[in-house]
C-alpha atoms as a PDB file:
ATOM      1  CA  UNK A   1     -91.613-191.223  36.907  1.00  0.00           C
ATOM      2  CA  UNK A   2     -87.894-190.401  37.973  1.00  0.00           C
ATOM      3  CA  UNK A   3     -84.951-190.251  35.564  1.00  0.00           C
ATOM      4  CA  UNK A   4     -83.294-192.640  34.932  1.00  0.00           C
ATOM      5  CA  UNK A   5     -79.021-192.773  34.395  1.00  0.00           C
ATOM      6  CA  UNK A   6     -77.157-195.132  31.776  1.00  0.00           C
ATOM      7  CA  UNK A   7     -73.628-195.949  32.135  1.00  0.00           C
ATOM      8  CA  UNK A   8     -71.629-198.242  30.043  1.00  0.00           C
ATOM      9  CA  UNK A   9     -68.603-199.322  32.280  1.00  0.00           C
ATOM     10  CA  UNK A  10     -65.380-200.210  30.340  1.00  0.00           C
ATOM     11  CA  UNK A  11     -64.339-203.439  31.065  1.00  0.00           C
ATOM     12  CA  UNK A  12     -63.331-206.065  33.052  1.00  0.00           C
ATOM     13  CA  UNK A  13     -61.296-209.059  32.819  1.00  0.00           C
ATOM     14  CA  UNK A  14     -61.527-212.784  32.180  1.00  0.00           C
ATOM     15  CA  UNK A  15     -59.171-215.740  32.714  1.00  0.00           C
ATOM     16  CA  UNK A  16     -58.655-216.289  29.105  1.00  0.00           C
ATOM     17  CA  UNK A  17     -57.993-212.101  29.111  1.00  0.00           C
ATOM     18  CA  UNK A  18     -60.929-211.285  26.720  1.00  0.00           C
ATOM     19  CA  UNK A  19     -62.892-208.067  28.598  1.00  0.00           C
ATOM     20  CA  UNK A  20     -66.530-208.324  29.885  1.00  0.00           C
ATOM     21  CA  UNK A  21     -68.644-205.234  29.324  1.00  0.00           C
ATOM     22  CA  UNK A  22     -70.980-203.885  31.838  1.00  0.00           C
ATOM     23  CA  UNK A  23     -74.442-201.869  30.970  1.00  0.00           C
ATOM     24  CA  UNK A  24     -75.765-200.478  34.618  1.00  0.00           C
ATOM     25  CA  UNK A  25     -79.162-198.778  34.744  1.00  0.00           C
ATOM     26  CA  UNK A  26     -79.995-196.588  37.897  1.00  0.00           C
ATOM     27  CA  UNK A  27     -83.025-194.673  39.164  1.00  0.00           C
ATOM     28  CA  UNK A  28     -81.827-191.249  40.054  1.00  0.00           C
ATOM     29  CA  UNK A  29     -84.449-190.904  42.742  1.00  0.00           C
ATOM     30  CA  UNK A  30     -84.250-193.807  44.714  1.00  0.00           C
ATOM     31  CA  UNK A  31     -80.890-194.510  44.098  1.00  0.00           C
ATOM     32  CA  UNK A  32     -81.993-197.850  43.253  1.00  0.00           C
ATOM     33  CA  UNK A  33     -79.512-200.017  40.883  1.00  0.00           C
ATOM     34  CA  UNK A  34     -82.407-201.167  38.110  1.00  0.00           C
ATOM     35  CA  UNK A  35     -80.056-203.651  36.179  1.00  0.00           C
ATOM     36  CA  UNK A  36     -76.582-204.588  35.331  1.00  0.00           C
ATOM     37  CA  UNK A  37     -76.285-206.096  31.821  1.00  0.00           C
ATOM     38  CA  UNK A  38     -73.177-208.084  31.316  1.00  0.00           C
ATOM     39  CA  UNK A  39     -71.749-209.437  28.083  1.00  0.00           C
ATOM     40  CA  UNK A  40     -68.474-209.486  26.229  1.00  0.00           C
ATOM     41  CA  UNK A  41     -69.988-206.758  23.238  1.00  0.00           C
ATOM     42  CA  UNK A  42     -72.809-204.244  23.739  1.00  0.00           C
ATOM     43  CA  UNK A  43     -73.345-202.738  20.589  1.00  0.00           C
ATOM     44  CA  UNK A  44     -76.845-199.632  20.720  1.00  0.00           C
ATOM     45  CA  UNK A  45     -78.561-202.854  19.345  1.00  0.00           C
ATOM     46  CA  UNK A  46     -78.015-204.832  22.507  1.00  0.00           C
ATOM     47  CA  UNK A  47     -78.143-201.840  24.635  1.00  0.00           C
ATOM     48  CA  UNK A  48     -81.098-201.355  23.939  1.00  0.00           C
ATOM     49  CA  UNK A  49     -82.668-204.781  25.092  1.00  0.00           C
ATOM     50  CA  UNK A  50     -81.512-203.787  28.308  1.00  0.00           C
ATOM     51  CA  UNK A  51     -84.250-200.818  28.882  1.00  0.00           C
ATOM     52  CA  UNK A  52     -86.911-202.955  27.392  1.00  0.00           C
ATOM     53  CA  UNK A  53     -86.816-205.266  29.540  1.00  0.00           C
ATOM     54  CA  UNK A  54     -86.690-202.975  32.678  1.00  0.00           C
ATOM     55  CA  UNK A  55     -89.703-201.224  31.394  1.00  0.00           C
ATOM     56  CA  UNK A  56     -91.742-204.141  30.807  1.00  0.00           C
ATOM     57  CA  UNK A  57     -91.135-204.544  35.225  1.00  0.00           C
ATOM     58  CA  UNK A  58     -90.986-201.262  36.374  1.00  0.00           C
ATOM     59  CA  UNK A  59     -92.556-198.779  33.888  1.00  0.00           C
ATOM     60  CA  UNK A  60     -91.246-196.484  31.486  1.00  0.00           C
ATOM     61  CA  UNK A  61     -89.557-193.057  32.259  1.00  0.00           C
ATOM     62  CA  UNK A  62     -89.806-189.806  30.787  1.00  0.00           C
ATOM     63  CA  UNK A  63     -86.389-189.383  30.156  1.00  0.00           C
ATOM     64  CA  UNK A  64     -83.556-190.987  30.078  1.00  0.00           C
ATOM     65  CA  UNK A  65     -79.971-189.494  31.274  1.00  0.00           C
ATOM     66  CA  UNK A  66     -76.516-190.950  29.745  1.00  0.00           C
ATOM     67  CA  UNK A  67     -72.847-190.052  28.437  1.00  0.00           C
ATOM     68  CA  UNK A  68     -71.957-189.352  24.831  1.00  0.00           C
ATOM     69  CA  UNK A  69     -70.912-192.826  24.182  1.00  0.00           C
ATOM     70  CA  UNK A  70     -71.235-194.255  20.420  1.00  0.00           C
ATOM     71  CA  UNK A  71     -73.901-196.665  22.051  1.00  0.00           C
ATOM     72  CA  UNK A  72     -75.961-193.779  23.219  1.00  0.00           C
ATOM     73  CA  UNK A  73     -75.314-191.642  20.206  1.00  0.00           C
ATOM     74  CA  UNK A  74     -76.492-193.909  17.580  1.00  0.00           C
ATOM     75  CA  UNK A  75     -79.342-193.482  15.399  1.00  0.00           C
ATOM     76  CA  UNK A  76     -81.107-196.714  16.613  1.00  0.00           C
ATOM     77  CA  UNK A  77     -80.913-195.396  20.240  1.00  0.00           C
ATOM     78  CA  UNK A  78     -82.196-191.791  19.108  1.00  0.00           C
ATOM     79  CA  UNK A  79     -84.773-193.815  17.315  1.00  0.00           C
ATOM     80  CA  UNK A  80     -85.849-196.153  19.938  1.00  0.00           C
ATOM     81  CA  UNK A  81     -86.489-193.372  22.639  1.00  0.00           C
ATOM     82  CA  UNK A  82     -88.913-190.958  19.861  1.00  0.00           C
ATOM     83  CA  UNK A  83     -90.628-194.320  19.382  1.00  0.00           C
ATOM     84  CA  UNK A  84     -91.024-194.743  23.322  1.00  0.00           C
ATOM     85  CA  UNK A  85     -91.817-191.006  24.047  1.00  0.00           C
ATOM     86  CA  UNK A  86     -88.695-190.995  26.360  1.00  0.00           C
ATOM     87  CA  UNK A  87     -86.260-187.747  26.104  1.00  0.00           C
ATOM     88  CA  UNK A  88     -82.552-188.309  26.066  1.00  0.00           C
ATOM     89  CA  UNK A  89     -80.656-185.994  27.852  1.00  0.00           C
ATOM     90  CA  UNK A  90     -77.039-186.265  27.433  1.00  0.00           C
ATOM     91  CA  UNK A  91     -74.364-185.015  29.832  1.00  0.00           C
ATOM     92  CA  UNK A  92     -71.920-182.542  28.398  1.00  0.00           C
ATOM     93  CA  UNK A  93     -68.112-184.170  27.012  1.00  0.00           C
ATOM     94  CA  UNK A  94     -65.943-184.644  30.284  1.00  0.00           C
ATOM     95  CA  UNK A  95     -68.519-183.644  32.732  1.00  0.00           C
ATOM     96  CA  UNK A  96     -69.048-186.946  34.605  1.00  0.00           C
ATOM     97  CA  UNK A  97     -70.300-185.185  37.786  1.00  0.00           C
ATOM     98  CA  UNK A  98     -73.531-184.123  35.433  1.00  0.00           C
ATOM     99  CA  UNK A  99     -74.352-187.545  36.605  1.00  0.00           C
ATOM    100  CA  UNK A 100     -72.635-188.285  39.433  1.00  0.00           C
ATOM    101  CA  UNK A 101     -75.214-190.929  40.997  1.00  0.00           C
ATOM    102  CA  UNK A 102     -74.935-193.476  38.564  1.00  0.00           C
ATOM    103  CA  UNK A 103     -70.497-192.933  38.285  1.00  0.00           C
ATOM    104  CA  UNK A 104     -71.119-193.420  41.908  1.00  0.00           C
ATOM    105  CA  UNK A 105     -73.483-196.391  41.544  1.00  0.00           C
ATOM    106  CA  UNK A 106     -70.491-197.891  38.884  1.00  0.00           C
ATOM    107  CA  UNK A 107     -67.957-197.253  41.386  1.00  0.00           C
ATOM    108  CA  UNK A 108     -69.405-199.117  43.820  1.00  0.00           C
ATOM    109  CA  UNK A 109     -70.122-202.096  41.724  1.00  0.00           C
ATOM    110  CA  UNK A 110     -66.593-201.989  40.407  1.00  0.00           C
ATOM    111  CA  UNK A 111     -65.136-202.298  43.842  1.00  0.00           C
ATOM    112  CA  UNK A 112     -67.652-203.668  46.119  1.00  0.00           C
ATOM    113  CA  UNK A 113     -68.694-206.884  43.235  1.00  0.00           C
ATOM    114  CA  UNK A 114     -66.440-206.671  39.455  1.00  0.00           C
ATOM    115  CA  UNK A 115     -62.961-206.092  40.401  1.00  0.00           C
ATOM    116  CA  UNK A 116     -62.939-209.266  43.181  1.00  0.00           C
ATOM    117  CA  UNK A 117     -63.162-211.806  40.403  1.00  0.00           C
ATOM    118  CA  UNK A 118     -61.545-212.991  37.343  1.00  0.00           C
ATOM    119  CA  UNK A 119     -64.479-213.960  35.314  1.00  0.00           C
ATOM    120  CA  UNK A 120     -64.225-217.501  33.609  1.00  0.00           C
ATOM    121  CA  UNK A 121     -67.349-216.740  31.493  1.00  0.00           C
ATOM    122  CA  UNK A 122     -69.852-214.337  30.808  1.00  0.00           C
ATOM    123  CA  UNK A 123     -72.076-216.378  32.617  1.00  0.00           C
ATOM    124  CA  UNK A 124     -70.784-216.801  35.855  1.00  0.00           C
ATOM    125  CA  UNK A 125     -70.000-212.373  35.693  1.00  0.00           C
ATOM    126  CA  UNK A 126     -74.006-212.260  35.003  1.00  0.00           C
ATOM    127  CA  UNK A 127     -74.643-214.815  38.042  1.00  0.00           C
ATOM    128  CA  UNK A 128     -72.228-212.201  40.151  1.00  0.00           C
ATOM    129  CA  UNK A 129     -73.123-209.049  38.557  1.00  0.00           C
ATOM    130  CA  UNK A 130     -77.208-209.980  39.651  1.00  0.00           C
ATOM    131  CA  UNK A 131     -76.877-211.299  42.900  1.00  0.00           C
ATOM    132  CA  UNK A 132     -74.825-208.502  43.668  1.00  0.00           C
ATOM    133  CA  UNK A 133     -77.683-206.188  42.313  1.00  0.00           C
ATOM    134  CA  UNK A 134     -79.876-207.505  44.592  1.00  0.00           C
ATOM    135  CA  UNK A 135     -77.996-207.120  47.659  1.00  0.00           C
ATOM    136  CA  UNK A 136     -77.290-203.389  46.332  1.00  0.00           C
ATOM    137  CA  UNK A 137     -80.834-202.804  46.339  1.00  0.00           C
ATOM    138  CA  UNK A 138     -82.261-205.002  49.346  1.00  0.00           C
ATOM    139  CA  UNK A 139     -79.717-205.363  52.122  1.00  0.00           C
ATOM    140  CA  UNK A 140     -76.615-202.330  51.437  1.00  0.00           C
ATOM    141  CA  UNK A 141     -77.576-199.629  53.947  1.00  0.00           C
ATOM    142  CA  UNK A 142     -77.454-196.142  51.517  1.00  0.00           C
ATOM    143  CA  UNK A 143     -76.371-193.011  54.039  1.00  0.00           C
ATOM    144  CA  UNK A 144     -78.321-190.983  51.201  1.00  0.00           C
ATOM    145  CA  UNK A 145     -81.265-192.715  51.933  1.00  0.00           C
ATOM    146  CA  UNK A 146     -81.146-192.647  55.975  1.00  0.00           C
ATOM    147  CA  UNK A 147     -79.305-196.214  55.977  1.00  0.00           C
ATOM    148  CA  UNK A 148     -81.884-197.736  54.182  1.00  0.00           C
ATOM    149  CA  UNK A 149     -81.519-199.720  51.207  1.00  0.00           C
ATOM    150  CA  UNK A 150     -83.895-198.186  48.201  1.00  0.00           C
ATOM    151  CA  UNK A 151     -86.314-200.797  48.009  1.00  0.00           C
ATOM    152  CA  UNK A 152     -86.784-199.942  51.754  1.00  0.00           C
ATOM    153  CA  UNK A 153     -87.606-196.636  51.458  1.00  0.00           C
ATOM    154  CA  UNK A 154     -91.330-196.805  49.588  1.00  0.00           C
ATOM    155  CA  UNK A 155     -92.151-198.704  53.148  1.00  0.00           C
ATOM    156  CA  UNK A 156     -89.941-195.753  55.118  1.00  0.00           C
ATOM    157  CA  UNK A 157     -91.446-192.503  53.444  1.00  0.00           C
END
């Protein structure tokens, strides 16, 4: 199975100007966004819900590539992935182009979907944050993939 990236995005912001945190999961391979998880906190705890979930649909990868971040870090984290037989490989401090597909996935989620909206709840930023996932995955031409959107390419190869 292909790697898979982790980012945690910083924030963005809501009408009552409390900060929504993003969670984005991408395969490497296909370029293909596998989740966005929005909430106002996302302690390792939470974080790791995320993956669970997205292994329970797609399968489970061999290893997983992410930042240095606290929630990466973490002993429940390190835990969780011996437990799963999935290898954490972490980029090195400052070196974001070590994983340049998913900064570029978070860019493009930042401008093309989060930064167009002031939030008025979690809620309606998951609503946005998924829908815009899906269009990401199903309808966005990709020039890395040929103009096809990744869940278009198992039909193109």
């Amino acid at each position: 199975m292909s790697v898979v990236n982790w980012v945690f995005l910083m924030s963005f912001i809501r009408w009552d100007y409390r900060t929504i945190r993003t969670f984005n999961v991408m395969d490497d391979h296909r370029r293909e966004g596998r989740g966005i998880d929005v909430d106002l906190s996302l302690p390792s705890e939470r974080v790791i819900r995320s993956p669970e979930q997205i292994i329970e649909w797609r399968g489970k990868p061999k290893r997983i590539r992410c930042d240095n971040g606290p929630e990466y870090i973490s002993n429940s984290m390190r835990t969780w992935a011996k437990d799963n037989h999935i290898k954490l490989d972490f980029i090195q401090p400052g070196k974001p182009t070590q994983n340049a597909y998913i900064e570029r996935f978070s860019r493009t989620a930042r401008h093309d979907c989060l930064n167009m909206f002031i939030f008025q709840s979690v809620e309606q930023a998951r609503e946005i944050a998924t829908k815009w996932l899906w269009h990401y995955n199903s309808e966005r031409s990709h020039t890395e993939n040929g103009g096809f959107p990744p869940r278009q390419m198992s039909s193109v190869a």
